[in-house]
Every structure is written in structure tokens, then in C-alpha cells.
PDB file of N, CA and C in Angstrom:
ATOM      1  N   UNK A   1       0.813  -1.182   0.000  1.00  0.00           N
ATOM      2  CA  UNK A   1       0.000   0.000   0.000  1.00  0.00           C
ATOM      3  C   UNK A   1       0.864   1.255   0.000  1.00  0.00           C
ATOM      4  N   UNK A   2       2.233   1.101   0.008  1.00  0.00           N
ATOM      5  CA  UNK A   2       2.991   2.220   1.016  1.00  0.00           C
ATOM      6  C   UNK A   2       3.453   2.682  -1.062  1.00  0.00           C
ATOM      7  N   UNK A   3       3.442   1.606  -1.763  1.00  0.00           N
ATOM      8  CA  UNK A   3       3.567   1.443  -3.240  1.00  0.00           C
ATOM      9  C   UNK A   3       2.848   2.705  -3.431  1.00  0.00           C
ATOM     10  N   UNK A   4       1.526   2.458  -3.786  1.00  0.00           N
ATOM     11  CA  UNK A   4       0.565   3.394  -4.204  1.00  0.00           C
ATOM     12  C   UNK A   4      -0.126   4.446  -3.594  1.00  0.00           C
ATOM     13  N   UNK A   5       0.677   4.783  -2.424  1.00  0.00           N
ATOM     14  CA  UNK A   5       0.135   6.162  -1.751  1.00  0.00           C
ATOM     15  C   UNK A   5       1.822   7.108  -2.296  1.00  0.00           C
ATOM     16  N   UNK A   6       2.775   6.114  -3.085  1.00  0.00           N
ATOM     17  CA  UNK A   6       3.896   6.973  -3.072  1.00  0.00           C
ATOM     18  C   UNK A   6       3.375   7.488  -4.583  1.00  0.00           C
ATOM     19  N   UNK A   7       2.725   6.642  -5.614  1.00  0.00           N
ATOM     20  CA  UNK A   7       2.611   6.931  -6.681  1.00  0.00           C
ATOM     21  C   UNK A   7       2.028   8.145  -6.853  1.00  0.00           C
ATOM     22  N   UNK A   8       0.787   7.925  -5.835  1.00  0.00           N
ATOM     23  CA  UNK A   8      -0.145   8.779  -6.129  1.00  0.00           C
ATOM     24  C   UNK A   8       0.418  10.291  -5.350  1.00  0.00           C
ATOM     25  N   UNK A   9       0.601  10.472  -4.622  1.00  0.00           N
ATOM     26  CA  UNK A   9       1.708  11.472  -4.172  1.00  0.00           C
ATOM     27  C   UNK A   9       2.932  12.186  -5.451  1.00  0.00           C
ATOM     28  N   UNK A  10       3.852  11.190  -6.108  1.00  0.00           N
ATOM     29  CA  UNK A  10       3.938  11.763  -7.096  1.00  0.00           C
ATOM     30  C   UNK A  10       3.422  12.328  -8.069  1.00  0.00           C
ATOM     31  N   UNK A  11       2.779  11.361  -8.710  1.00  0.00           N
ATOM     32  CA  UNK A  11       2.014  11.978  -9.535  1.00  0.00           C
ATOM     33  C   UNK A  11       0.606  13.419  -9.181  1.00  0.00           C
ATOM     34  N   UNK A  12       0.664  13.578  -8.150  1.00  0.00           N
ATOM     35  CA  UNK A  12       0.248  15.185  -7.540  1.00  0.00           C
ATOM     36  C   UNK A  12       1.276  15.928  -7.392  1.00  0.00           C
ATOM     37  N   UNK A  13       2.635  15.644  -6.908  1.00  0.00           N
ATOM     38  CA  UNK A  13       3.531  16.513  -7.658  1.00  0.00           C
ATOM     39  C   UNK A  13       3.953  16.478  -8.517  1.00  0.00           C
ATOM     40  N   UNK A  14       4.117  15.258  -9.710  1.00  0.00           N
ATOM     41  CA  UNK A  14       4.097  16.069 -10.809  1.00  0.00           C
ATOM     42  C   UNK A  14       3.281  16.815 -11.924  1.00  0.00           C
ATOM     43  N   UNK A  15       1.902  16.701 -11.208  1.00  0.00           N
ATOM     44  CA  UNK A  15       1.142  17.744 -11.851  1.00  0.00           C
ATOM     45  C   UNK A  15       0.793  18.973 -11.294  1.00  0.00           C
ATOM     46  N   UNK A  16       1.494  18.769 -10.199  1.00  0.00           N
ATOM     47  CA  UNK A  16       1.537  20.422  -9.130  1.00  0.00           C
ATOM     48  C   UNK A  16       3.077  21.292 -10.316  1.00  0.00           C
ATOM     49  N   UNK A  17       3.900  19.915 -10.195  1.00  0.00           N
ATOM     50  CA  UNK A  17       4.963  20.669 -11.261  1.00  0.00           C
ATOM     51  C   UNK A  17       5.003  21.341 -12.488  1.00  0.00           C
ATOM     52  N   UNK A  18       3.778  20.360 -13.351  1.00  0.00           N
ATOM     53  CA  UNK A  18       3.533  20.603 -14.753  1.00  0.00           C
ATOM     54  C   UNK A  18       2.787  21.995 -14.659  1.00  0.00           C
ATOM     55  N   UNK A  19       1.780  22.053 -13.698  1.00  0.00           N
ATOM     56  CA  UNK A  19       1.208  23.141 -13.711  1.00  0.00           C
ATOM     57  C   UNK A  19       1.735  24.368 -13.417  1.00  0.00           C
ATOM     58  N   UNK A  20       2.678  24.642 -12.548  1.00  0.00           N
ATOM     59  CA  UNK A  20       3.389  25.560 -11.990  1.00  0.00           C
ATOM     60  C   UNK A  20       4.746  26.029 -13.552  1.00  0.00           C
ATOM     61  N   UNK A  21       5.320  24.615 -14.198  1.00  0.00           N
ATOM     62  CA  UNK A  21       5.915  25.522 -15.461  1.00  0.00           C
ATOM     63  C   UNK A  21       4.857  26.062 -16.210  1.00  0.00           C
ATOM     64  N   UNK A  22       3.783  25.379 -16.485  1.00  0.00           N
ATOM     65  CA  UNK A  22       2.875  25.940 -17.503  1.00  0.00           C
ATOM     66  C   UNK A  22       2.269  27.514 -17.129  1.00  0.00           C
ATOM     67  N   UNK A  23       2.174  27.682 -15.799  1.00  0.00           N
ATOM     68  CA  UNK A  23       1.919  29.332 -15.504  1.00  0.00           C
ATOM     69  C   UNK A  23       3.280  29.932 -15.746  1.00  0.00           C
ATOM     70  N   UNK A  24       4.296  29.559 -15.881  1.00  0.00           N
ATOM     71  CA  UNK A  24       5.607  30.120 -15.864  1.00  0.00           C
ATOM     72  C   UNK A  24       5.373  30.520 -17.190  1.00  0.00           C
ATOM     73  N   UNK A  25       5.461  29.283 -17.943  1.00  0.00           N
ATOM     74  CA  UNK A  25       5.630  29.295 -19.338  1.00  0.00           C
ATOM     75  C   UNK A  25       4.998  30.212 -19.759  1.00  0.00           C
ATOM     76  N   UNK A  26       3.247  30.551 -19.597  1.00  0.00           N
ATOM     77  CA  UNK A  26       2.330  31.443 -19.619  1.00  0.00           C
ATOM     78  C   UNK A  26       3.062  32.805 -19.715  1.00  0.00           C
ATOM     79  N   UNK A  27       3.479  33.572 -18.376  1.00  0.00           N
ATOM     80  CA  UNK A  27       4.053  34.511 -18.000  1.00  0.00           C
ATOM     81  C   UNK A  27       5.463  34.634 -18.860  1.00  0.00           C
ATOM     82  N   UNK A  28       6.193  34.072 -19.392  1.00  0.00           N
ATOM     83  CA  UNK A  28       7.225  34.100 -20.104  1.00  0.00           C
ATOM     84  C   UNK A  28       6.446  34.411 -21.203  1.00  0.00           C
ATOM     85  N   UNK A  29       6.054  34.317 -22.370  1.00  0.00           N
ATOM     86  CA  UNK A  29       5.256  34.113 -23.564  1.00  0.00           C
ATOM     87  C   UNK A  29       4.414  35.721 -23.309  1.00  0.00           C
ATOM     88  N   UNK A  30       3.720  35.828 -22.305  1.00  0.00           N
ATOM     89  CA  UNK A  30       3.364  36.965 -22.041  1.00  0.00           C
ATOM     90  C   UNK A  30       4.303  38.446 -22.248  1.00  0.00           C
ATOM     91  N   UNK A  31       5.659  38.021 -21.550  1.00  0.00           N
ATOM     92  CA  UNK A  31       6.956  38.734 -21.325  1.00  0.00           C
ATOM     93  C   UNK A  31       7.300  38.845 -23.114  1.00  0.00           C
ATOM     94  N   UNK A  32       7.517  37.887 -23.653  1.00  0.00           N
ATOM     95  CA  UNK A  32       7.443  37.456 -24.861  1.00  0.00           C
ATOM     96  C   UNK A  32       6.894  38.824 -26.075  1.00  0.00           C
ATOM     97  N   UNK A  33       5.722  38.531 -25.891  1.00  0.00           N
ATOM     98  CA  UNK A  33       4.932  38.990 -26.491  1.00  0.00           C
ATOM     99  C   UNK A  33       4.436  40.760 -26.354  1.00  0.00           C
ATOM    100  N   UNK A  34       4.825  41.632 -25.416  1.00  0.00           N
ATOM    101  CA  UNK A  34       5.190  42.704 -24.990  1.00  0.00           C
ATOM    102  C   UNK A  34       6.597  43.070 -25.511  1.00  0.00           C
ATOM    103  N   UNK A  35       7.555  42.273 -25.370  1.00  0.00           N
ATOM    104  CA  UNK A  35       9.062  42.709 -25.651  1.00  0.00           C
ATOM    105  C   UNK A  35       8.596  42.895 -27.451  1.00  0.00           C
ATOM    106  N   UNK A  36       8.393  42.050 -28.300  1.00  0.00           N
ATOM    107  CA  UNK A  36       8.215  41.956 -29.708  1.00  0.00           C
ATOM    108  C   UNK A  36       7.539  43.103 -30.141  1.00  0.00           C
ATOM    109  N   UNK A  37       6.337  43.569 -29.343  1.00  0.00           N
ATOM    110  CA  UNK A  37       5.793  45.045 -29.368  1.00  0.00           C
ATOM    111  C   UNK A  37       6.566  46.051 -29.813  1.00  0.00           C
ATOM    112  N   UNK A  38       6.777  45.874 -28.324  1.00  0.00           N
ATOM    113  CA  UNK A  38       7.719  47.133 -28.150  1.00  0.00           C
ATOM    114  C   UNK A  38       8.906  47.427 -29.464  1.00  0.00           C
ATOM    115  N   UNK A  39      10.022  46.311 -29.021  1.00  0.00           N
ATOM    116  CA  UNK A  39      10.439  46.189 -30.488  1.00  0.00           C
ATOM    117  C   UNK A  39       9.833  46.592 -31.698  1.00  0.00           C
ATOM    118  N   UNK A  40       8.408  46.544 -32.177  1.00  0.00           N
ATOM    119  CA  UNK A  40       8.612  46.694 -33.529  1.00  0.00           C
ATOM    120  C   UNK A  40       8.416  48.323 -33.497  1.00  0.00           C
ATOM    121  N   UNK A  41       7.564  48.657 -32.082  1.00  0.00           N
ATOM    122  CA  UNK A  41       6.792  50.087 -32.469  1.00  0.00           C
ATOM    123  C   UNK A  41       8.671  50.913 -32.363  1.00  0.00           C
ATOM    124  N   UNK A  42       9.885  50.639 -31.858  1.00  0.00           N
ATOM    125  CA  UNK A  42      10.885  50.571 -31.961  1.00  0.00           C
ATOM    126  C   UNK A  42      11.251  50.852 -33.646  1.00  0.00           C
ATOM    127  N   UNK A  43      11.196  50.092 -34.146  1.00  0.00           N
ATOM    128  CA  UNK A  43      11.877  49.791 -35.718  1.00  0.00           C
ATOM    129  C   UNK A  43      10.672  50.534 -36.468  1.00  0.00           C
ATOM    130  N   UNK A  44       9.226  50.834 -36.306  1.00  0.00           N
ATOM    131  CA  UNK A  44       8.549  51.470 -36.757  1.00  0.00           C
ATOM    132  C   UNK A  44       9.052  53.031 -36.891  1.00  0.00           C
ATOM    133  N   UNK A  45       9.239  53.209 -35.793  1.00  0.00           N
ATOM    134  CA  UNK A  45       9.878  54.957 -35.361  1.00  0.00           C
ATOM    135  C   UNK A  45      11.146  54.853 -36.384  1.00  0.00           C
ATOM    136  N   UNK A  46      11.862  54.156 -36.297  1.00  0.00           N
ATOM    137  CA  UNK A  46      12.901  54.185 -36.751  1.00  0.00           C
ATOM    138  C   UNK A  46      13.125  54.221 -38.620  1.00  0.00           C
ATOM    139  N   UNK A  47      12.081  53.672 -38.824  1.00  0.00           N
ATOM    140  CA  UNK A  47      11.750  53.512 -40.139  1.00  0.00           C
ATOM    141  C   UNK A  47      11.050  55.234 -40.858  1.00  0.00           C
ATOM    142  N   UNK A  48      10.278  55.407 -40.048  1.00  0.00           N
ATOM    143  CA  UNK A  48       9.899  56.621 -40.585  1.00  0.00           C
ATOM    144  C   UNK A  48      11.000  57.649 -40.102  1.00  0.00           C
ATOM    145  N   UNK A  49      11.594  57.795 -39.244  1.00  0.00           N
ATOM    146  CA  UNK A  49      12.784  58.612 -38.909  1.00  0.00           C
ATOM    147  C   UNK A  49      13.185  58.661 -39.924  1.00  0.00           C
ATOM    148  N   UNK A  50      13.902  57.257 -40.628  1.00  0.00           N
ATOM    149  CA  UNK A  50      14.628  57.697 -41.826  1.00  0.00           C
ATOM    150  C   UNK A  50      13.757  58.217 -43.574  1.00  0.00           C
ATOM    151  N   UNK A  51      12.639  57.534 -43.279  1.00  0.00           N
ATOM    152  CA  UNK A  51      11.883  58.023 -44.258  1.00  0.00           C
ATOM    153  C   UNK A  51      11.543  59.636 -44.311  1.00  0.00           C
ATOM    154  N   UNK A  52      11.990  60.487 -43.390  1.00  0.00           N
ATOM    155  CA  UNK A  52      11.619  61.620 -43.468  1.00  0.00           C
ATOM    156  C   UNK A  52      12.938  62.155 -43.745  1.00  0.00           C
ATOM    157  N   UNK A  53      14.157  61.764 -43.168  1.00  0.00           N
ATOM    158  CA  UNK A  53      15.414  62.332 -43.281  1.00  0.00           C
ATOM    159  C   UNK A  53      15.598  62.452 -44.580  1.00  0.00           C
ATOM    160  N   UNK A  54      15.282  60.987 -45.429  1.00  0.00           N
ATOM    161  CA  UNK A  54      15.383  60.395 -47.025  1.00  0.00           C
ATOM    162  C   UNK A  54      14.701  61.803 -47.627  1.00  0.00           C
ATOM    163  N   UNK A  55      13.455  62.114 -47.052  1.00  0.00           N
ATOM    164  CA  UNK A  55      12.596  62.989 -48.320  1.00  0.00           C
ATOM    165  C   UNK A  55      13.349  64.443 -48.126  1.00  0.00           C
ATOM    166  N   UNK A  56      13.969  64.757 -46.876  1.00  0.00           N
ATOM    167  CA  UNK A  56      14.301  65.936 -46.664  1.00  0.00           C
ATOM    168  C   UNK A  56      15.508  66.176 -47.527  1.00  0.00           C
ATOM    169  N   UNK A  57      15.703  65.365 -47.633  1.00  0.00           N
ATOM    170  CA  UNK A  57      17.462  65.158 -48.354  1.00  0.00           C
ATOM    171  C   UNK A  57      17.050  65.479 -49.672  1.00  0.00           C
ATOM    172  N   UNK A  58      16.321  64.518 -50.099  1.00  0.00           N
ATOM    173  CA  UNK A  58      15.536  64.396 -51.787  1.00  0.00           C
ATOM    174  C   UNK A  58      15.290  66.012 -52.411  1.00  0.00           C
ATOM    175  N   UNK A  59      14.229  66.395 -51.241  1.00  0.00           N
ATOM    176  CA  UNK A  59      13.829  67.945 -50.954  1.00  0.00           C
ATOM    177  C   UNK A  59      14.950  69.256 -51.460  1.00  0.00           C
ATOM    178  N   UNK A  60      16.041  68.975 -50.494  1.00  0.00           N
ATOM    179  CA  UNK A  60      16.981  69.894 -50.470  1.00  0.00           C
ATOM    180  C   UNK A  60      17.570  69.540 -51.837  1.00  0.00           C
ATOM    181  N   UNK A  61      18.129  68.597 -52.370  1.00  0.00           N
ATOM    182  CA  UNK A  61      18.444  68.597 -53.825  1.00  0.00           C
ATOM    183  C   UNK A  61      18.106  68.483 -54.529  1.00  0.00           C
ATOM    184  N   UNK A  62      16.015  68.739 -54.800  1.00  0.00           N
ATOM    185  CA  UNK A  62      15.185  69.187 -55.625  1.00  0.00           C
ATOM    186  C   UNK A  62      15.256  70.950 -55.931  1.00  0.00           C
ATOM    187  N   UNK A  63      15.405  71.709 -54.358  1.00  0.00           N
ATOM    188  CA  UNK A  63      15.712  72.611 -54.540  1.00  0.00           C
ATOM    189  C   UNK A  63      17.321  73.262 -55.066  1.00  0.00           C
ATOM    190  N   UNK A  64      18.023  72.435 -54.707  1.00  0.00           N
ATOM    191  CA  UNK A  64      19.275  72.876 -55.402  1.00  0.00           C
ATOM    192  C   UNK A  64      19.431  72.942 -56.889  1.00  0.00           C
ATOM    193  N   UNK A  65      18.524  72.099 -57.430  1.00  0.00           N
ATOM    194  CA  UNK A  65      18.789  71.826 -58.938  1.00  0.00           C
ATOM    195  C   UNK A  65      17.723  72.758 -59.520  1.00  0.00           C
ATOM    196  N   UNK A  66      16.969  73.036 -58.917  1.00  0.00           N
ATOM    197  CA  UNK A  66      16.293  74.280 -59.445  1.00  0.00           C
ATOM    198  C   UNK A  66      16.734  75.421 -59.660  1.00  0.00           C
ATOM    199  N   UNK A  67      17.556  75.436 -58.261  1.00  0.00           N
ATOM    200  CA  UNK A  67      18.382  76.936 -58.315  1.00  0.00           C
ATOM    201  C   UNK A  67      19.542  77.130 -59.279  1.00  0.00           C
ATOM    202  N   UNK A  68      20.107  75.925 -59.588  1.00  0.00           N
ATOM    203  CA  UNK A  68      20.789  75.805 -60.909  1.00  0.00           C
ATOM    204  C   UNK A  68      19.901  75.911 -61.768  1.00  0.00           C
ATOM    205  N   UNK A  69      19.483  75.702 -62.153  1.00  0.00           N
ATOM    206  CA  UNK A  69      18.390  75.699 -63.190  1.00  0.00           C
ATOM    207  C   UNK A  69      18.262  77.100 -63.435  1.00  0.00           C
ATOM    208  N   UNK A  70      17.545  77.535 -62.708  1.00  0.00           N
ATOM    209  CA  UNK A  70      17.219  79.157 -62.862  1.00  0.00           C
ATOM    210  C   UNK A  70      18.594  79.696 -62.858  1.00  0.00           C
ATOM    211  N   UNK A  71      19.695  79.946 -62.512  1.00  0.00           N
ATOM    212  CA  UNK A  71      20.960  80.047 -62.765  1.00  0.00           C
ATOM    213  C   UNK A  71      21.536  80.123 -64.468  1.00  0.00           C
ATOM    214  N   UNK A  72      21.684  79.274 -64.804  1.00  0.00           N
ATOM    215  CA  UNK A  72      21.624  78.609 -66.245  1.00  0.00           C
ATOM    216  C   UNK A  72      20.808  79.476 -66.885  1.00  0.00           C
ATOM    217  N   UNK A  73      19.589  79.615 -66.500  1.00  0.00           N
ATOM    218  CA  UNK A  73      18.831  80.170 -68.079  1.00  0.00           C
ATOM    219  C   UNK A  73      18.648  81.445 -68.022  1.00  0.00           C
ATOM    220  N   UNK A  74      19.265  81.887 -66.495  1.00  0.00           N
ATOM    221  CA  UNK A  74      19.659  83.671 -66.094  1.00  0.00           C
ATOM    222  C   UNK A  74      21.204  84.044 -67.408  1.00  0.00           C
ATOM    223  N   UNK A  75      21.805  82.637 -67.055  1.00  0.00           N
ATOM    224  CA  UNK A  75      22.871  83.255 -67.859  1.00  0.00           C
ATOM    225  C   UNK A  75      22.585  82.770 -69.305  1.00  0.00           C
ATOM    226  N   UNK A  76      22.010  82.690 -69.658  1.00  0.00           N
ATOM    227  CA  UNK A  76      21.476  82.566 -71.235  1.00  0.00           C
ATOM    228  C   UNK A  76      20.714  83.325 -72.153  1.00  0.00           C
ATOM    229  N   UNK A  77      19.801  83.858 -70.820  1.00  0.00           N
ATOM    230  CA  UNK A  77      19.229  85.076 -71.372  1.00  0.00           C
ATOM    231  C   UNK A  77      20.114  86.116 -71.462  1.00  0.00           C
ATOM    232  N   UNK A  78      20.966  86.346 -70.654  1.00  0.00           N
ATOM    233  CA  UNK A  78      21.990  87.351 -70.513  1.00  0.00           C
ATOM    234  C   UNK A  78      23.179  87.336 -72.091  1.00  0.00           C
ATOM    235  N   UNK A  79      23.266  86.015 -72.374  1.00  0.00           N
ATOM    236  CA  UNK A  79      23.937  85.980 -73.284  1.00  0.00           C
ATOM    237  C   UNK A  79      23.285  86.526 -74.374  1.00  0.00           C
ATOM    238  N   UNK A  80      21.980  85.739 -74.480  1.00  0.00           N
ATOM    239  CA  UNK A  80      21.603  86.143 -75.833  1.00  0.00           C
ATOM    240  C   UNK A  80      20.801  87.795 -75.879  1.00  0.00           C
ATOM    241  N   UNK A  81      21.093  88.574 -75.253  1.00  0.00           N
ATOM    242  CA  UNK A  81      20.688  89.852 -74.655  1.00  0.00           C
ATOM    243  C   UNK A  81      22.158  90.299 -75.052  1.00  0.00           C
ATOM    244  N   UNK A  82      23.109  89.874 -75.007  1.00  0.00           N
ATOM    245  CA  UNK A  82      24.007  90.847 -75.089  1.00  0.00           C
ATOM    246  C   UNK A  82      24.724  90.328 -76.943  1.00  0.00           C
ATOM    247  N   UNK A  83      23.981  89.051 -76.953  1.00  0.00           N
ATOM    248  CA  UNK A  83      24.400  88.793 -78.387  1.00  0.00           C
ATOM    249  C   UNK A  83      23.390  89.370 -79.524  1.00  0.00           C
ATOM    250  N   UNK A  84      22.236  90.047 -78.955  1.00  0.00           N
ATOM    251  CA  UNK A  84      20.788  90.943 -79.867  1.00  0.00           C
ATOM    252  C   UNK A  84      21.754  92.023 -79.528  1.00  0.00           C
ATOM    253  N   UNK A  85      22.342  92.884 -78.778  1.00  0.00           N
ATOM    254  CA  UNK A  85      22.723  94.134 -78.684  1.00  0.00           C
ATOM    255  C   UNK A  85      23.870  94.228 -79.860  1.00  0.00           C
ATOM    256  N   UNK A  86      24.560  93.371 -79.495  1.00  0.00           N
ATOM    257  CA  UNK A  86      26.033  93.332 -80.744  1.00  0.00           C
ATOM    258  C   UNK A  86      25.683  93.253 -81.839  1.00  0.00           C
ATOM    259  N   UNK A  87      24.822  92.697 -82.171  1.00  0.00           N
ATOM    260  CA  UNK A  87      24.360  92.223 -83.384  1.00  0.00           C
ATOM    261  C   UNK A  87      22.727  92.332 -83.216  1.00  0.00           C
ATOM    262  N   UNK A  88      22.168  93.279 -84.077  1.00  0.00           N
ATOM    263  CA  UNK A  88      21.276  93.502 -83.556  1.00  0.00           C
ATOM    264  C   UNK A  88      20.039  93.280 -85.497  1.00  0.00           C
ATOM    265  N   UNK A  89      20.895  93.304 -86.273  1.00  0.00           N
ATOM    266  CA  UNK A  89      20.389  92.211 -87.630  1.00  0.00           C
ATOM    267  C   UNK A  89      20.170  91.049 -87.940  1.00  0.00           C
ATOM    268  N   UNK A  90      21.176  90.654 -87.582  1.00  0.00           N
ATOM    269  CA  UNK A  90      21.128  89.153 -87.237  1.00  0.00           C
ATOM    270  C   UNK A  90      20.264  88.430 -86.436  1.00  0.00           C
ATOM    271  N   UNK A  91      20.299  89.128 -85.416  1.00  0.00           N
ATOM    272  CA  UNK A  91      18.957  89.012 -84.169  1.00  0.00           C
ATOM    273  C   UNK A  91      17.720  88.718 -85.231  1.00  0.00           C
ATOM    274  N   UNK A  92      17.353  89.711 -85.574  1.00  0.00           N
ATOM    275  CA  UNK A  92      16.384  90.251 -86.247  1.00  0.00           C
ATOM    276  C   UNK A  92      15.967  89.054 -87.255  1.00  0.00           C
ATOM    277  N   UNK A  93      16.915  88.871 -88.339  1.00  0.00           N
ATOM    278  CA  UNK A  93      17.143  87.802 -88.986  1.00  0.00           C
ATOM    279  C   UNK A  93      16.907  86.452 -88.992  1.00  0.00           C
ATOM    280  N   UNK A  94      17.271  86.326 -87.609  1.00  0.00           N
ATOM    281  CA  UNK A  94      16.997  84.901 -86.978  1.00  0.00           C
ATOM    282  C   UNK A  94      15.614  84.729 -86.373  1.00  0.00           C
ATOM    283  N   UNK A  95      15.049  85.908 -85.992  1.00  0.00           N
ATOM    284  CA  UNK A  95      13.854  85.757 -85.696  1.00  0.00           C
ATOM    285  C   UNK A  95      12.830  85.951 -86.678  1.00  0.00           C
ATOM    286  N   UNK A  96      12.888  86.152 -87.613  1.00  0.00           N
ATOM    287  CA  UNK A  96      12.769  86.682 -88.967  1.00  0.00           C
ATOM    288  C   UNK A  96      11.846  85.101 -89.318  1.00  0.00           C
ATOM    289  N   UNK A  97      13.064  84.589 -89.624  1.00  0.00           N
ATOM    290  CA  UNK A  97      13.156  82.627 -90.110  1.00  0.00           C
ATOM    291  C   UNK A  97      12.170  81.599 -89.367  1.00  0.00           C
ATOM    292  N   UNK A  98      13.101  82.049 -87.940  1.00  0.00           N
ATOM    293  CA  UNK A  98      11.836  80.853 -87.085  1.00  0.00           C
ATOM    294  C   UNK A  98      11.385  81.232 -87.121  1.00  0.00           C
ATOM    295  N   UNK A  99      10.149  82.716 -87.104  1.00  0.00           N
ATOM    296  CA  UNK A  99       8.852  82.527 -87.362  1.00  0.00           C
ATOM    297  C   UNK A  99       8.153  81.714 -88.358  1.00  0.00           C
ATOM    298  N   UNK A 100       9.041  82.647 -89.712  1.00  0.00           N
ATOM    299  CA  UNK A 100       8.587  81.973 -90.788  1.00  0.00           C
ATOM    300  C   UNK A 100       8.833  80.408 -90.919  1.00  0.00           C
ATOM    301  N   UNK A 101       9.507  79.457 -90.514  1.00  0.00           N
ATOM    302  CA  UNK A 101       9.103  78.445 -90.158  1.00  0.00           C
ATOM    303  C   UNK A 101       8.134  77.741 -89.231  1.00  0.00           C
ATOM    304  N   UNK A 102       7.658  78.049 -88.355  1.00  0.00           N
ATOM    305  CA  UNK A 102       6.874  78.246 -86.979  1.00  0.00           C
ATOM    306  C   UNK A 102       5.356  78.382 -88.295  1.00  0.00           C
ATOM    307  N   UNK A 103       5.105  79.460 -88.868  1.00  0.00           N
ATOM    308  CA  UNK A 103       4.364  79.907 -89.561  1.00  0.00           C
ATOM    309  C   UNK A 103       3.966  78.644 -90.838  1.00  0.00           C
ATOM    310  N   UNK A 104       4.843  78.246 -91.419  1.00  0.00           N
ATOM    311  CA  UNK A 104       4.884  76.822 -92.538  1.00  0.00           C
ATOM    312  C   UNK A 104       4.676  75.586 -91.616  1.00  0.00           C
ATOM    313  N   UNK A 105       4.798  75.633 -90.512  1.00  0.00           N
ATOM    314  CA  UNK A 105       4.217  74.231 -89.714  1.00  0.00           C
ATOM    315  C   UNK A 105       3.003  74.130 -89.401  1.00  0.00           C
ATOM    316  N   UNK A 106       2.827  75.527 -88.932  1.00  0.00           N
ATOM    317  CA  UNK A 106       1.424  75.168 -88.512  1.00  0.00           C
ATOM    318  C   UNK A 106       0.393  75.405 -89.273  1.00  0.00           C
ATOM    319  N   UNK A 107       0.892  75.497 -90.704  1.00  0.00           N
ATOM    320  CA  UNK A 107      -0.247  75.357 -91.899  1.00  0.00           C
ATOM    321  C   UNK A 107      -0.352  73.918 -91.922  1.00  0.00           C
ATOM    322  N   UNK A 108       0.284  72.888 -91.755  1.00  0.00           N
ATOM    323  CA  UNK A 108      -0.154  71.636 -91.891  1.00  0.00           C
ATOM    324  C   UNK A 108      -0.588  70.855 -91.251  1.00  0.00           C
TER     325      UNK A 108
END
């Protein structure tokens, strides 16, 4: 008898045991599952951090190339302003033509 009062005794602790990891386990998985959160809202921030740095960057050398831009066709007008003054037939001449071409295109 001394047999089966030991069995049964174990086997209540080892389901006092099983049960006691399984709340563990529970609470770990719980722990688990908060840390992964956190983490992503982590890498979320982090993601748009750089997604804004990226556009600001993009931004600033959208505006730079503009300002070249307008640069460039400041000095072009300037050129051809000072190349109508020097020559101020020729000018004439040339504008003369492309019209009259301008004018033969768009008859057809």
C-alpha cells in the first residue's frame, strides 16, 4: 500500500509541477509577447525617422537643382541679350526665319 500512496503522491507533484511551469511558461510568452511590441513600435519609429530624413534630403536637392536651373537660363538670357545688342540684324534675322518656319508648320 505504502507502493501506491507513493505513486499517487507523485504523480500530484508532478502535476503540481507541470502546472506551476505551464503558468511560468504562460508569463514568459506573455513577457514574450510585450518585448516583440515594443520592439517593432521601436523599428517602426525608426523607419519613418529615416523616411523623413530620405525625403528631406531628396527635398533639399530638388531645390538645389532648381536653383541651378534658374541660374543657367539667367545666364542665357543674358547671353543672348548681349548677343541681340552686338548684333542687332542678325537678331532680327533669326527671328525673322523661325517665325517663318513656326508659320509653314502650322499650316499643316
Amino acid at each position: 500500500m505504502a507502493r501506491a500512496t507513493d505513486k499517487i503522491s507523485g504523480t500530484a507533484k508532478s502535476t503540481a509541477d507541470l502546472e506551476a511551469d505551464i503558468r511560468q511558461l504562460q508569463a514568459d510568452i506573455a513577457k514574450l509577447t510585450q518585448q516583440l511590441a515594443e520592439t517593432g513600435e521601436h523599428g517602426l519609429g525608426a523607419a519613418r525617422r529615416a523616411a523623413a530624413q530620405g525625403a528631406e534630403h531628396l527635398r533639399e536637392r530638388g531645390e538645389a537643382a532648381m536653383e541651378r536651373l534658374r541660374g543657367n537660363a539667367h545666364d542665357i538670357e543674358d547671353q543672348l541679350s548681349a548677343t541681340v545688342r552686338e548684333k542687332p540684324m542678325t537678331a532680327l534675322a533669326v527671328a525673322a526665319g523661325v517665325g517663318f518656319l513656326f508659320a509653314l508648320l502650322s499650316r499643316r
